[in-house]
Protein backbone atom coordinates (compact mmCIF):
# COMPACT_ATOMS: atom_id res chain seq x y z
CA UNK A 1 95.72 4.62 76.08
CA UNK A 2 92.42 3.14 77.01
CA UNK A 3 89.39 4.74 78.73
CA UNK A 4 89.67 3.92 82.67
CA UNK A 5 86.48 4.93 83.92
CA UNK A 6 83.05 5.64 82.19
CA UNK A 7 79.48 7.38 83.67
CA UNK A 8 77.75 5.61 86.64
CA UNK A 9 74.71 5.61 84.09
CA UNK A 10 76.53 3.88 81.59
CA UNK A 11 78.09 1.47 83.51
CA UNK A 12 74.55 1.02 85.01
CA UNK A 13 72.64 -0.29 81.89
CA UNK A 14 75.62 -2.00 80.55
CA UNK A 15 75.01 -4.21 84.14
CA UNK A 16 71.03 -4.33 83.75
CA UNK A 17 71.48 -5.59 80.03
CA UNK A 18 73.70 -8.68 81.65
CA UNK A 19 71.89 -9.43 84.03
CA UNK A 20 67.74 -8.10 83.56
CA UNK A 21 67.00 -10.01 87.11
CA UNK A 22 69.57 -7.44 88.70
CA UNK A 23 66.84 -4.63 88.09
CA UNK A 24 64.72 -6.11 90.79
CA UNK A 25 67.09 -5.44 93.72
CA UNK A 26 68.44 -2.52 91.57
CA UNK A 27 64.73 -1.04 91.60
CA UNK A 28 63.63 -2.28 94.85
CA UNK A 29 66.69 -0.39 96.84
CA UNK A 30 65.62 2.77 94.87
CA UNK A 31 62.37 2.59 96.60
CA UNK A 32 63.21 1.63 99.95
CA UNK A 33 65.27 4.53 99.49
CA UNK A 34 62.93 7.07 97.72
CA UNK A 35 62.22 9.50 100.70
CA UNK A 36 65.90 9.97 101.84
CA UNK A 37 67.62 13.24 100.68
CA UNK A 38 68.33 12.44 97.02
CA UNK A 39 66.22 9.58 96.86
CA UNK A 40 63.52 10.82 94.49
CA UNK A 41 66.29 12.07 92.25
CA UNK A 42 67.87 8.87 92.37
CA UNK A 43 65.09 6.74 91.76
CA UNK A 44 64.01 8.41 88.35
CA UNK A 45 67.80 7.54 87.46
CA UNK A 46 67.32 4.00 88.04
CA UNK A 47 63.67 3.73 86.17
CA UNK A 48 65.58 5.41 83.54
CA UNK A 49 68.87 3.19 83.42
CA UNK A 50 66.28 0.10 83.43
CA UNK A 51 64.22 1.05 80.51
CA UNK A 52 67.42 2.01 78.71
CA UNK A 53 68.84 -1.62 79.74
CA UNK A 54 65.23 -3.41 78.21
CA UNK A 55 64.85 -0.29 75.75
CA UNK A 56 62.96 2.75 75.39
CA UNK A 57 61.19 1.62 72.36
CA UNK A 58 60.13 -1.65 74.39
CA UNK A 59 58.73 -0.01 77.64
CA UNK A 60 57.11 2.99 75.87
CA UNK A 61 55.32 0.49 73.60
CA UNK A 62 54.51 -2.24 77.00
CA UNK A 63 53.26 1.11 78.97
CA UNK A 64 51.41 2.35 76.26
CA UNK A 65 52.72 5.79 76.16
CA UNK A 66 55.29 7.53 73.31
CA UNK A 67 58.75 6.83 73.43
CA UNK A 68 59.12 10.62 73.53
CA UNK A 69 57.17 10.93 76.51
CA UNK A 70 58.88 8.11 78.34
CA UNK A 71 61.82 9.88 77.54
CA UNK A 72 60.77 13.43 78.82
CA UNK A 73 59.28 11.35 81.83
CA UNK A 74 62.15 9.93 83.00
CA UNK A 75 64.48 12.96 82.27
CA UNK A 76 66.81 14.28 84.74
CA UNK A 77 64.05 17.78 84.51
């Protein structure tokens, strides 16, 4: 018996990944949205889902920062 859902996260980058213009709108909405209750919260998750959709590697390296640090960065802490 197969899996029948799977995390909003995951589902999230799997999306990004298939279509990279997506994280526009995706990004865009998050902050339009960013001073709502939960919208600070919830726009961290969606910087994070997009680098993990282009890669951590990738954006660390483009921003000029360690990968480690993008990571603690954009951790749910």
């Amino acid at each position: 018996m197969g899996k029948t859902s799977r995390p909003h996260g995951e589902a999230m980058v799997e999306l990004l990944r298939q279509d990279p213009a997506f994280a526009d709108d995706y990004l865009s909405v998050a902050l339009d949205e960013a001073d709502q209750p939960g919208g600070r919260e919830a726009l961290l998750s969606a910087l994070r889902h997009v680098a993990e959709a282009q890669g951590m590697a990738v954006v660390a390296e483009r921003a000029g920062i360690p990968r480690e640090s993008l990571y603690r960065a954009l951790g749910p802490r």
